[in-house]
C-alpha atoms as a PDB file:
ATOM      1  CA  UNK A   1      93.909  89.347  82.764  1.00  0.00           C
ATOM      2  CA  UNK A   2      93.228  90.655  86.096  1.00  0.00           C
ATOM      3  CA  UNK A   3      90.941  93.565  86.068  1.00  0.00           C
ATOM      4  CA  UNK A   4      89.644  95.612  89.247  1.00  0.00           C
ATOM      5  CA  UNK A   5      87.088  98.796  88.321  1.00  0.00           C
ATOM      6  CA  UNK A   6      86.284 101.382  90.757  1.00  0.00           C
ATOM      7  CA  UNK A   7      83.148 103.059  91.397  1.00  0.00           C
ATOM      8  CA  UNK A   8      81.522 105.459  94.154  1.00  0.00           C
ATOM      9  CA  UNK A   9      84.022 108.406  93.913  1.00  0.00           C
ATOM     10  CA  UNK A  10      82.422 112.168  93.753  1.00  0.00           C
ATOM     11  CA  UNK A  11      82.235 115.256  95.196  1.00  0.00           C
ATOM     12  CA  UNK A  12      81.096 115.637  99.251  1.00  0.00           C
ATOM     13  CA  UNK A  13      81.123 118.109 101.479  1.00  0.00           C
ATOM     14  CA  UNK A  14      83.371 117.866 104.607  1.00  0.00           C
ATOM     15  CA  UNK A  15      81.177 115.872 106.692  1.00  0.00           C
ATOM     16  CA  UNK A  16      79.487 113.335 104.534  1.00  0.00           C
ATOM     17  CA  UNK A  17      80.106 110.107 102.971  1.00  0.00           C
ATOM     18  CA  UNK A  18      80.825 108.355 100.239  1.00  0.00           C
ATOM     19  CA  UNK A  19      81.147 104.442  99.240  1.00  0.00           C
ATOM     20  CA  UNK A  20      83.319 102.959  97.118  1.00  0.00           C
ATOM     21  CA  UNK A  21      83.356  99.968  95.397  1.00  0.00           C
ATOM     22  CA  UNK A  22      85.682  97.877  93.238  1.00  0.00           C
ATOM     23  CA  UNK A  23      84.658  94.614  91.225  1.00  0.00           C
ATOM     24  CA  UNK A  24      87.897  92.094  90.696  1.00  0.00           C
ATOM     25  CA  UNK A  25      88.071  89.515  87.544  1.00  0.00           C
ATOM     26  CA  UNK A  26      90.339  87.400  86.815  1.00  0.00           C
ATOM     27  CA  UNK A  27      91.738  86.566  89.762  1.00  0.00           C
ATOM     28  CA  UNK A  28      91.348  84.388  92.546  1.00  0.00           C
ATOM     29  CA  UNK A  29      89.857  87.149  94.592  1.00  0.00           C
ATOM     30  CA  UNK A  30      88.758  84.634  97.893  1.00  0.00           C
ATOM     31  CA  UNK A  31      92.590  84.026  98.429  1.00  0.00           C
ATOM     32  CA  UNK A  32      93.765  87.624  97.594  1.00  0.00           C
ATOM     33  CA  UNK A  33      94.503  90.698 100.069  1.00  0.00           C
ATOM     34  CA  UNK A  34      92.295  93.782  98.998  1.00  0.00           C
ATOM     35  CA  UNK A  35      92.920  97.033  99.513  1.00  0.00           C
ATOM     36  CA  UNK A  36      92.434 101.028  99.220  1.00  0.00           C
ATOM     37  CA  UNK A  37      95.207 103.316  98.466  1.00  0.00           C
ATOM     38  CA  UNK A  38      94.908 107.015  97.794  1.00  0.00           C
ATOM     39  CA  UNK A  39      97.260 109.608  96.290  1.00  0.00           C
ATOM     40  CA  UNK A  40      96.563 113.027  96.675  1.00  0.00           C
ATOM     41  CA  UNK A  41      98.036 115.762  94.758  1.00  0.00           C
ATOM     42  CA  UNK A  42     101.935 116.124  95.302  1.00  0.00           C
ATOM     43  CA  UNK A  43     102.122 113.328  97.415  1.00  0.00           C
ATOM     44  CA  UNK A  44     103.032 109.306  97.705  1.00  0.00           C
ATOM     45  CA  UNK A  45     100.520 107.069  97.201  1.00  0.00           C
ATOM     46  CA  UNK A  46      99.483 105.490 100.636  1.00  0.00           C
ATOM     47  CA  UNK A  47      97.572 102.841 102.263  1.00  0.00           C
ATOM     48  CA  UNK A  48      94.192 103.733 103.512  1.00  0.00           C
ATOM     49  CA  UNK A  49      93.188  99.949 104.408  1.00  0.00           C
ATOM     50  CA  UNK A  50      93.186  96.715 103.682  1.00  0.00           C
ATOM     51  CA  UNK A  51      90.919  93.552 104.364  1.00  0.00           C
ATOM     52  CA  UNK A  52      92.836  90.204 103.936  1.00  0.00           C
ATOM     53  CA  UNK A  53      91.070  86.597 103.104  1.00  0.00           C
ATOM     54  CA  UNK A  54      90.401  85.773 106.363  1.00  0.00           C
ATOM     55  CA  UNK A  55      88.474  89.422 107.163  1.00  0.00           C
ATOM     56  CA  UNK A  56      90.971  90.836 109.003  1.00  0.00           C
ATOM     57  CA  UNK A  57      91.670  94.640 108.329  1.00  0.00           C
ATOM     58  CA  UNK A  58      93.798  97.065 108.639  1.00  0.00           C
ATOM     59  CA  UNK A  59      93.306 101.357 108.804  1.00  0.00           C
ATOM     60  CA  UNK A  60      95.932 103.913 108.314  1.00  0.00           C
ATOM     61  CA  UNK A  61      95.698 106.445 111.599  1.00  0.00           C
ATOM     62  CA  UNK A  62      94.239 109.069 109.235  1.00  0.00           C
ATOM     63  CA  UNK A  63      91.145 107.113 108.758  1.00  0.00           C
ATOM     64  CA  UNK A  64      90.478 104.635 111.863  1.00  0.00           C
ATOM     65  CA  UNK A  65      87.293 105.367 113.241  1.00  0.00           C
ATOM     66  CA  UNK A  66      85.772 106.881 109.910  1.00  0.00           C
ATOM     67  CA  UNK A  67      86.291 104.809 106.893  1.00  0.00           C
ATOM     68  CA  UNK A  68      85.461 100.578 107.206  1.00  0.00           C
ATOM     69  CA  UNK A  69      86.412  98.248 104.472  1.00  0.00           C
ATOM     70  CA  UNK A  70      84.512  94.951 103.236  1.00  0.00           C
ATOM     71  CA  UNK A  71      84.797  92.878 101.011  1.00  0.00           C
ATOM     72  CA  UNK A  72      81.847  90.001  99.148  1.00  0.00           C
ATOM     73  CA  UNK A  73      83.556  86.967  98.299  1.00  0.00           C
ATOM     74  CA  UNK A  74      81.113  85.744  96.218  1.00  0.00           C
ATOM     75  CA  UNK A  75      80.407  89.262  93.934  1.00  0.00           C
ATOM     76  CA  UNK A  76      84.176  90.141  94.135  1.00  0.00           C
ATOM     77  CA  UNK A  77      84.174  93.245  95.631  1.00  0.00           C
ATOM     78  CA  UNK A  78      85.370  95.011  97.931  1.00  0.00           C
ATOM     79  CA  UNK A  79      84.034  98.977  99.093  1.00  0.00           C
ATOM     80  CA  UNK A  80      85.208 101.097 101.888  1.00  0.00           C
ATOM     81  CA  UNK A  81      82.556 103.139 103.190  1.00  0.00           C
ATOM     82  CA  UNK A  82      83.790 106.935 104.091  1.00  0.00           C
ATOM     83  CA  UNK A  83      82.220 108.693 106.822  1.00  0.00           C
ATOM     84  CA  UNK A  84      82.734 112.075 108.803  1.00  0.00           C
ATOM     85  CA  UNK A  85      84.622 112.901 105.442  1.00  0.00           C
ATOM     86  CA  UNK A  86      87.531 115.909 104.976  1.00  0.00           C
ATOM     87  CA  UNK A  87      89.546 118.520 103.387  1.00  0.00           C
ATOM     88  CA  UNK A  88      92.523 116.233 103.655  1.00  0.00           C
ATOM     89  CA  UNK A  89      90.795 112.715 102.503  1.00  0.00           C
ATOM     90  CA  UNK A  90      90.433 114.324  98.626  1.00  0.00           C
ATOM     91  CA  UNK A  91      92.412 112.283  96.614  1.00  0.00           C
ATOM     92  CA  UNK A  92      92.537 109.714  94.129  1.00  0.00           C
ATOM     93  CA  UNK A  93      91.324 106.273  95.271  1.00  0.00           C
ATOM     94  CA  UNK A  94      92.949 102.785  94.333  1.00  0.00           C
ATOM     95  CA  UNK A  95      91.806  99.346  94.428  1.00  0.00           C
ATOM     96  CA  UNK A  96      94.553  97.078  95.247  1.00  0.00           C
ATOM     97  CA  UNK A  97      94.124  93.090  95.132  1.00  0.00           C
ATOM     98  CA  UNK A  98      97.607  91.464  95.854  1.00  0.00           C
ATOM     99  CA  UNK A  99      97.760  87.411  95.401  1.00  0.00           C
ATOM    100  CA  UNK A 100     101.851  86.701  94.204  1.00  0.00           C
ATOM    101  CA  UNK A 101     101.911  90.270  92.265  1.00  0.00           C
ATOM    102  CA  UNK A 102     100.087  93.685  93.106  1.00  0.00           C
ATOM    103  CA  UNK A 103      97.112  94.586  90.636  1.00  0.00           C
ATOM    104  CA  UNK A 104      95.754  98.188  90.262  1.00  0.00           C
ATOM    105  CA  UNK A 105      92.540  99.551  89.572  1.00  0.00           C
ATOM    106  CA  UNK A 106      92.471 102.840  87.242  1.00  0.00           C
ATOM    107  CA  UNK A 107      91.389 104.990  90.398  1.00  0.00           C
ATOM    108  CA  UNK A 108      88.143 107.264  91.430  1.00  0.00           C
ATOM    109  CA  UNK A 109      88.493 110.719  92.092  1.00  0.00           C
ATOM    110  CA  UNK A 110      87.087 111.612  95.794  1.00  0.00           C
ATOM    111  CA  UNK A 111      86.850 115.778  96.045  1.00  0.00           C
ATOM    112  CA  UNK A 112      85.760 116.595  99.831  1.00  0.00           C
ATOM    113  CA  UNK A 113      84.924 120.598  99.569  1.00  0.00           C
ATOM    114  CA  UNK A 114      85.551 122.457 102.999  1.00  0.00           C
END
């Protein structure tokens, strides 16, 4: 079964960065869309970014500028590096892969303290 694990999530201070990374199995992850979502407390889950099999990316507003995804083909990962972190980015983070269904990672908490 298809399994995506999350790592990198903590506690920052508004201003710094963090790294996360999620490793894919049991998919075909060279052909699949990868992505970040976040939900924080109270609200809809929402797309932060996503990197699709040719490279190409994607940024919500909130985040263009700050946060950069990537993804290894040949470890199956993908990260998204977090810079210039805030207040408003704490949340839990998601690791999307979508290839014919949408797969879900069990999330890492990200806590930015103001």
């Amino acid at each position: 079964q298809v399994q995506l694990v999350e790592s990198g999530g903590g506690l920052v201070q508004a201003g710094g960065s963090l790294r996360l990374s999620c490793a894919a199995s049991g998919i075909i992850f060279s052909i699949s869309t990868m992505a970040w979502y976040r939900q924080a407390p109270g609200k809809q889950r929402e797309l932060v970014a996503d990197i699709n099999k040719l490279g190409s990316t994607n940024y919500a507003d909130s985040v263009k500028g700050r946060f950069t995804i990537s993804r290894d083909n040949a470890k199956s990962t993908v990260s998204l590096q977090m810079n210039s972190l805030k207040p408003e980015d704490t949340a839990v983070y998601y690791c999307n892969a979508h290839l014919y269904s949408d797969f879900w990672g069990q999330g890492t908490q990200v806590t930015v303290s103001s």
